[in-house]
C-alpha atoms as a PDB file:
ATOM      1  CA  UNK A   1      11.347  -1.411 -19.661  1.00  0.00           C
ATOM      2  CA  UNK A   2      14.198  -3.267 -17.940  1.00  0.00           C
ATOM      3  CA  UNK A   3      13.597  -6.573 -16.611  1.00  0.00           C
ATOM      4  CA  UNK A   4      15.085  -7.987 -13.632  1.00  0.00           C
ATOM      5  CA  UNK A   5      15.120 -11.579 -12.109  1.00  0.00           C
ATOM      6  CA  UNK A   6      14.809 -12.150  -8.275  1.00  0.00           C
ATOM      7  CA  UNK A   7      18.534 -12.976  -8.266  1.00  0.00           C
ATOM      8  CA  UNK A   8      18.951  -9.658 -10.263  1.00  0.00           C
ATOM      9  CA  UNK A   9      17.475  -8.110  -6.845  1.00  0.00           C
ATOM     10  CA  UNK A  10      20.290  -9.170  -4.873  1.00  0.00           C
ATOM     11  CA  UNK A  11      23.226  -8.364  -7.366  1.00  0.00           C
ATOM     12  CA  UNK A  12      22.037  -5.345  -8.955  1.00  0.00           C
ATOM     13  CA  UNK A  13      19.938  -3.410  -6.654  1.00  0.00           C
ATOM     14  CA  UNK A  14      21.745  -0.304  -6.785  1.00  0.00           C
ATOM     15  CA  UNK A  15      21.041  -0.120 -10.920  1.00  0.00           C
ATOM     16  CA  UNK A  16      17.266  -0.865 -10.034  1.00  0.00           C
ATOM     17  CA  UNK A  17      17.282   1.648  -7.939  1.00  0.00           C
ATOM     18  CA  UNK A  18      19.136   4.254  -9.913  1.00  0.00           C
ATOM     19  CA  UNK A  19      16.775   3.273 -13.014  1.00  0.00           C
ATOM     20  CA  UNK A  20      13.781   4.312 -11.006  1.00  0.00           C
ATOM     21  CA  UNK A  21      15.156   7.575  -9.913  1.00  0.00           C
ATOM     22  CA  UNK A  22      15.713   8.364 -13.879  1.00  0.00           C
ATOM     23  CA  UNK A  23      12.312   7.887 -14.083  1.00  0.00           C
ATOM     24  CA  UNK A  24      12.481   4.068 -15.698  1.00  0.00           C
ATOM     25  CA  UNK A  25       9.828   1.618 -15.075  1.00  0.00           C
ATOM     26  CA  UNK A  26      11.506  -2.259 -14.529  1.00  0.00           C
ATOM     27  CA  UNK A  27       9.756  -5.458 -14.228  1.00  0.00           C
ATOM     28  CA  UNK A  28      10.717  -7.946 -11.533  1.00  0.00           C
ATOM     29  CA  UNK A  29      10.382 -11.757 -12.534  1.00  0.00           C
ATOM     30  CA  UNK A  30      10.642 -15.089 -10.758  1.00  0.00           C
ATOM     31  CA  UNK A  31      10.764 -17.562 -12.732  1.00  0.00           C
ATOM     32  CA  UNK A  32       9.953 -15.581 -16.113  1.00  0.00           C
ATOM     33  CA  UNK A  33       6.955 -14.846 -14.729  1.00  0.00           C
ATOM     34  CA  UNK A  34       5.635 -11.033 -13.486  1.00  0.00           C
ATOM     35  CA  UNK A  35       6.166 -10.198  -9.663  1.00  0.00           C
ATOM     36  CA  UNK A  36       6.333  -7.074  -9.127  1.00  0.00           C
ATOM     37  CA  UNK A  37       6.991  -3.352 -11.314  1.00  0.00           C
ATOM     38  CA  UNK A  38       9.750  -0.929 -10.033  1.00  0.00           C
ATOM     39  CA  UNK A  39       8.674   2.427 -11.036  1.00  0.00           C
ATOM     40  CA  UNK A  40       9.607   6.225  -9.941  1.00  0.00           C
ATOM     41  CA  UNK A  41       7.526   8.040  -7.272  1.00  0.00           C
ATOM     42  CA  UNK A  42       6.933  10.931  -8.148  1.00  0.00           C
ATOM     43  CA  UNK A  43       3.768  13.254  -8.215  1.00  0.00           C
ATOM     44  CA  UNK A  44       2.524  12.141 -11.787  1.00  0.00           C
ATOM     45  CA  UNK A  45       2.209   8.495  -9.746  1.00  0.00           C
ATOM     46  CA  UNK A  46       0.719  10.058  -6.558  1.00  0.00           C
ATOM     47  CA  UNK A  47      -1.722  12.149  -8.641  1.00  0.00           C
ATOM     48  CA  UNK A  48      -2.953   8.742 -10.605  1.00  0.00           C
ATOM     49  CA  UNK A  49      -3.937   7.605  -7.547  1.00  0.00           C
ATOM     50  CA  UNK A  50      -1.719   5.487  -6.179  1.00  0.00           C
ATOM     51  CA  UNK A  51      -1.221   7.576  -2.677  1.00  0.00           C
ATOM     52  CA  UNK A  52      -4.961   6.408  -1.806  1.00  0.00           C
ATOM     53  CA  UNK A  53      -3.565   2.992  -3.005  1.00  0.00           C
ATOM     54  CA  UNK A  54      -0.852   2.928  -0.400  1.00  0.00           C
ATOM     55  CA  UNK A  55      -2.748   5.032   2.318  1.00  0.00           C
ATOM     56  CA  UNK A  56      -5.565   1.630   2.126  1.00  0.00           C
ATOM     57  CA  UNK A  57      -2.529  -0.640   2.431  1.00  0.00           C
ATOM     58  CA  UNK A  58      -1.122   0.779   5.207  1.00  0.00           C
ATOM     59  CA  UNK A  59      -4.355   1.415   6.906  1.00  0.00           C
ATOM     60  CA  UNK A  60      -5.179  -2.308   6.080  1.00  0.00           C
ATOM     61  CA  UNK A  61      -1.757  -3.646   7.141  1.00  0.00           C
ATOM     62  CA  UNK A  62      -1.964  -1.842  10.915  1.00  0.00           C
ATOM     63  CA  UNK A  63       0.913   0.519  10.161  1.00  0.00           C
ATOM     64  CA  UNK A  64      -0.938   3.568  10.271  1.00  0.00           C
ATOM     65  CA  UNK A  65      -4.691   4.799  11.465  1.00  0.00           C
ATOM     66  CA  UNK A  66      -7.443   5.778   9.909  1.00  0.00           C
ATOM     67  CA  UNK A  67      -6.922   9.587  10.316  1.00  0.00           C
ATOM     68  CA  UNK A  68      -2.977   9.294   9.272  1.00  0.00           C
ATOM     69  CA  UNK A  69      -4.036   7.100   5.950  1.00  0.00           C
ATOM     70  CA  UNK A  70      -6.685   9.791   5.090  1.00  0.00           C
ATOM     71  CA  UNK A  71      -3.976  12.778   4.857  1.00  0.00           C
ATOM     72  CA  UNK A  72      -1.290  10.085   3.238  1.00  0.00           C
ATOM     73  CA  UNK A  73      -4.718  10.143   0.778  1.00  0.00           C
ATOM     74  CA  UNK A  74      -5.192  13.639   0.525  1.00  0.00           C
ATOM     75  CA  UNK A  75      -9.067  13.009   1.051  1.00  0.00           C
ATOM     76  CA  UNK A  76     -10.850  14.001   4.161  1.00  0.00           C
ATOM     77  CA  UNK A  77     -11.396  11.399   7.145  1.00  0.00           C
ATOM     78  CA  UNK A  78     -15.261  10.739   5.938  1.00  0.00           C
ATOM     79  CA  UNK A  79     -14.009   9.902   2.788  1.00  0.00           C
ATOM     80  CA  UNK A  80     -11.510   7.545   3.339  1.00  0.00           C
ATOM     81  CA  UNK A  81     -13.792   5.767   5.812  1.00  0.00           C
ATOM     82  CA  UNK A  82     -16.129   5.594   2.646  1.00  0.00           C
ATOM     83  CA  UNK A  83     -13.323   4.500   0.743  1.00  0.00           C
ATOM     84  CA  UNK A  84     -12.566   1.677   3.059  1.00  0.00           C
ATOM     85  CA  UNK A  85     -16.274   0.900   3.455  1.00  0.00           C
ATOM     86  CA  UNK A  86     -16.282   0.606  -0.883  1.00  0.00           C
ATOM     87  CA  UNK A  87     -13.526  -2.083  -0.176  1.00  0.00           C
ATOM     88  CA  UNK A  88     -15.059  -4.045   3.030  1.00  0.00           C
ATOM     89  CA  UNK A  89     -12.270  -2.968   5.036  1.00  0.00           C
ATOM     90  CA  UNK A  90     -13.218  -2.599   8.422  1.00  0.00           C
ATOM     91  CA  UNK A  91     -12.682   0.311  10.391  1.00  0.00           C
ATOM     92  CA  UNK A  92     -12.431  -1.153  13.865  1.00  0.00           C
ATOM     93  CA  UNK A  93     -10.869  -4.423  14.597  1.00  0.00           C
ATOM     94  CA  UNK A  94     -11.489  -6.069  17.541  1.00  0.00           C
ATOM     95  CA  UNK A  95      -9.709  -9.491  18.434  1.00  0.00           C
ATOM     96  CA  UNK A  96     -12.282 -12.780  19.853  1.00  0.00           C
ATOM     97  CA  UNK A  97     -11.235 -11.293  23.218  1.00  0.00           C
ATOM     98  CA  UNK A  98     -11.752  -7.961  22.821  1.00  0.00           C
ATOM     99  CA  UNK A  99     -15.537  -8.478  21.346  1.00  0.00           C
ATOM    100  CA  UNK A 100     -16.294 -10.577  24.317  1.00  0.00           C
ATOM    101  CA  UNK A 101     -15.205  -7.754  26.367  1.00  0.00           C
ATOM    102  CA  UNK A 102     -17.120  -5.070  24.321  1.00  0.00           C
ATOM    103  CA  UNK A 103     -20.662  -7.410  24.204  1.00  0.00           C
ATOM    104  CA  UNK A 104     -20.322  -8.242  28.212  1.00  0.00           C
ATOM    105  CA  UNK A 105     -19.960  -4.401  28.732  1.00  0.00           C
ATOM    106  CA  UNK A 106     -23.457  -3.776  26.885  1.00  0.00           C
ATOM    107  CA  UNK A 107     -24.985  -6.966  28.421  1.00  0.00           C
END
């Protein structure tokens, strides 16, 4: 495993990126100390899991709903609201606003 510095990210992306895609795993550092791993994705990585990994970050970052994340997954929509639910990630978000809206409507 390579190891590459922050500043390493700047000067020598192109070899990080040409390591992953010959199927090399590389460890990012900042100040000697772990950050982040570069590694190929391919299906052995999506089938260890890691594309329910990334569907839950997405979901959880707003890029993409519920229903979108749960294909991403490969899992049905019940399960990855399960999934989420294992996690405490909310389904629904509602701003201070919003809430105020949705409890006046019921009141």
């Amino acid at each position: 495993m390579e190891t590459f510095t922050i500043r390493d990210l700047r000067e020598r992306t192109g070899e990080l990126v040409r390591g992953a895609e010959a199927g090399k795993l590389s460890l990012v550092t900042k100040h000697g100390v772990g950050v982040f791993v570069a590694l190929p994705f391919d299906e052995d990585l999506l089938r260890s899991g890691v594309r329910v990994a990334l569907a839950v970050k997405l979901f959880d970052e707003e890029v993409i709903s519920a229903g979108k994340a749960a294909k991403l997954a490969g899992v049905s929509y019940v399960e990855f609201v399960n999934h989420l639910g294992a996690l405490k990630i909310p389904l629904a978000r509602y701003s201070e606003d919003e809430l105020s809206q949705e409890i006046a409507a019921f009141a």
